[in-house]
Protein backbone atom coordinates (compact mmCIF):
# COMPACT_ATOMS: atom_id res chain seq x y z
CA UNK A 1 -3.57 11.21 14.83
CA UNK A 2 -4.17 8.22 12.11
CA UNK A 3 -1.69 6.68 10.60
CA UNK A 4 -1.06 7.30 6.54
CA UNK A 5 -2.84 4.25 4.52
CA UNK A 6 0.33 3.25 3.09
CA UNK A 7 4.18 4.18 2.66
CA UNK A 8 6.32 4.39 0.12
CA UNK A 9 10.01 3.36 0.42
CA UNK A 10 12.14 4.10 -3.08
CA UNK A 11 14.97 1.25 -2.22
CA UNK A 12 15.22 1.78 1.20
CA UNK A 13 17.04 -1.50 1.19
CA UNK A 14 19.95 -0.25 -1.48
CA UNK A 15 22.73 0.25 0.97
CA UNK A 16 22.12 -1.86 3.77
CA UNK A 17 24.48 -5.38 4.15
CA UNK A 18 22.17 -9.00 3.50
CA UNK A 19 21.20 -8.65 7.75
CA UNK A 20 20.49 -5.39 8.00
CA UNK A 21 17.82 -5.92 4.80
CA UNK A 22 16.29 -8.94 6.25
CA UNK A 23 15.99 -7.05 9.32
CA UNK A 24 14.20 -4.60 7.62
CA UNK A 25 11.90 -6.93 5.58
CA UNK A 26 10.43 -8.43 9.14
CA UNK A 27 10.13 -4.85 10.55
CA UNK A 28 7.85 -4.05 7.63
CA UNK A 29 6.30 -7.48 7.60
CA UNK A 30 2.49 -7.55 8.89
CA UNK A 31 2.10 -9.98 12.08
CA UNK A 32 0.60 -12.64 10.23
CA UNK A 33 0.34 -15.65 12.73
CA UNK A 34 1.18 -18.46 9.15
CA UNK A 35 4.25 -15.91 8.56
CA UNK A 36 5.47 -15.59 12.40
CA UNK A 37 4.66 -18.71 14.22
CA UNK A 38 7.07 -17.96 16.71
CA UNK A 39 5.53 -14.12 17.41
CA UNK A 40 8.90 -12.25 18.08
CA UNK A 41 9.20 -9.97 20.99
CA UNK A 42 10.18 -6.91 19.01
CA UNK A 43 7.14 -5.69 17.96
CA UNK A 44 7.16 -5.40 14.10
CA UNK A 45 6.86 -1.23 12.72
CA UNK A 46 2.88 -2.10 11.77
CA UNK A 47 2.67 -3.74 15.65
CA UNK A 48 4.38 -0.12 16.46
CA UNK A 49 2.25 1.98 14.74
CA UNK A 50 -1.40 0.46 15.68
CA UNK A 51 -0.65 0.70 18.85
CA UNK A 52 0.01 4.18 18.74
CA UNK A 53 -3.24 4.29 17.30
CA UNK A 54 -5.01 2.59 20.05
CA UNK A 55 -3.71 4.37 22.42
CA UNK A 56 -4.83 7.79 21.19
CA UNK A 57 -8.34 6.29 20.65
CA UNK A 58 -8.42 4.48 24.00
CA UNK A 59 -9.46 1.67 22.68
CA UNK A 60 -9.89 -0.68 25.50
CA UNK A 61 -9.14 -3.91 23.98
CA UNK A 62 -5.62 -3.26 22.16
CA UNK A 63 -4.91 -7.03 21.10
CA UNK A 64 -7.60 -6.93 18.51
CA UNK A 65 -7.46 -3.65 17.41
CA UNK A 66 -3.67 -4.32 16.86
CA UNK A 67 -4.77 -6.98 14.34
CA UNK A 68 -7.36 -4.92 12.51
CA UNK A 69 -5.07 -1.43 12.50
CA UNK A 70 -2.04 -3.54 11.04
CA UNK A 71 -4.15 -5.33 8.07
CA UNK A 72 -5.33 -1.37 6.95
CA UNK A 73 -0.96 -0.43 6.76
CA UNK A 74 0.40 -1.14 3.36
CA UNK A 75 3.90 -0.92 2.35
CA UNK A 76 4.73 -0.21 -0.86
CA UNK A 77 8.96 -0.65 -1.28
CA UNK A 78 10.53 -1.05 -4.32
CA UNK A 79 13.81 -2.80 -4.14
CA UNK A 80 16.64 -4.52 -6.42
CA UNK A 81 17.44 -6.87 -3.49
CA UNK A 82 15.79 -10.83 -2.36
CA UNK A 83 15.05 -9.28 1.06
CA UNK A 84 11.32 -7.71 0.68
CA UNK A 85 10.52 -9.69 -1.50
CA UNK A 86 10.49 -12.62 0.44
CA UNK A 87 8.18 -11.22 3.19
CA UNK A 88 5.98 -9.33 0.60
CA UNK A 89 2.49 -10.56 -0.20
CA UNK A 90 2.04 -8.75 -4.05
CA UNK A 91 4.60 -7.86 -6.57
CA UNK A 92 4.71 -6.15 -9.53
CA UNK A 93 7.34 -5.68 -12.26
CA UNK A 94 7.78 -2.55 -14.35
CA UNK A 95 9.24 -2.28 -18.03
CA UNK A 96 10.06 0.48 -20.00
CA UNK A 97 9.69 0.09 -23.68
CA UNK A 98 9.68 3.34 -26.33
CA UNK A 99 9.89 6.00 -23.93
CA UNK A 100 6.58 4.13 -22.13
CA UNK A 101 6.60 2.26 -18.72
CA UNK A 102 4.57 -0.58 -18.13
CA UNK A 103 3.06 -2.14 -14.92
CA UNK A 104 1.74 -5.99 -14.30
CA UNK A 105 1.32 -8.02 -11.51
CA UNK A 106 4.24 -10.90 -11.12
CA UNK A 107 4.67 -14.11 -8.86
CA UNK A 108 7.23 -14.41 -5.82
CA UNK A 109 9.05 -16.88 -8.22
CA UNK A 110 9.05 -13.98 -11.62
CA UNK A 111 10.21 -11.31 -9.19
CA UNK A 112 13.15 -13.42 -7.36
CA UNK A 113 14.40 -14.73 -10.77
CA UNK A 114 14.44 -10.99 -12.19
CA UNK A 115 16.42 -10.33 -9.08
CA UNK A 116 18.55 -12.82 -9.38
CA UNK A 117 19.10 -12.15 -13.22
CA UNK A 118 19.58 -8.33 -12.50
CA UNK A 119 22.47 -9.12 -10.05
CA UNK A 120 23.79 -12.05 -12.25
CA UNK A 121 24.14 -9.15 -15.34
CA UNK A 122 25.77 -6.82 -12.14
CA UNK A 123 28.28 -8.88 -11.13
CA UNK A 124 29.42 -10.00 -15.26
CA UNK A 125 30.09 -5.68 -15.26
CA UNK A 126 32.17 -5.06 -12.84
């Protein structure tokens, strides 16, 4: 069985506490040696998932395939929460304007401070 080429979570982050989402942000974060120095010894849900792979193809050297199988997962999330974002590797923001929605690619630093303005205009609400 291969896995899909990508997944799409709609906020799976929305009702989880701050440690729960971080928890979640590393389980969907690739195994990137400059982003895990310290390799963790729960294996991350793209570690999970190429292995499964390898061992259904019987590939007999899993460490590398591991490393090639996780670079071909992509996780697409969208959130309202600091979390993902600070594992994630490409963001983009989306307006909607006159009944149109528009799509462009944004920094780390754009998304975070939309986050942070988003929860700032929250918080003055309730």
């Amino acid at each position: 069985m291969d896995p899909a080429p990508f997944y799409i979570f709609d906020e799976i982050d929305a009702n989880l506490d701050a440690a729960h989402r971080s928890s979640l942000a590393q389980a969907l974060s690739p195994p990137l040696p400059q982003r895990h120095p310290n390799p963790s010894p729960t294996p991350t849900m793209i570690e999970r998932q190429a292995s499964r792979v390898n061992e259904e193809s019987g590939d007999p050297e899993p460490t590398q395939r591991v490393t090639l199988e996780a670079h071909a997962l992509v996780f697409i999330t969208t959130t309202f929460r600091p979390e993902l974002i600070h594992t994630g590797d490409k963001f983009y923001g989306v307006t909607h304007r006159n009944k149109a929605s528009t799509i462009k690619s944004i920094s780390k630093a754009d998304a975070l401070r939309i986050i942070s303005e988003d929860q700032n205009r929250q918080r003055q609400h309730a």
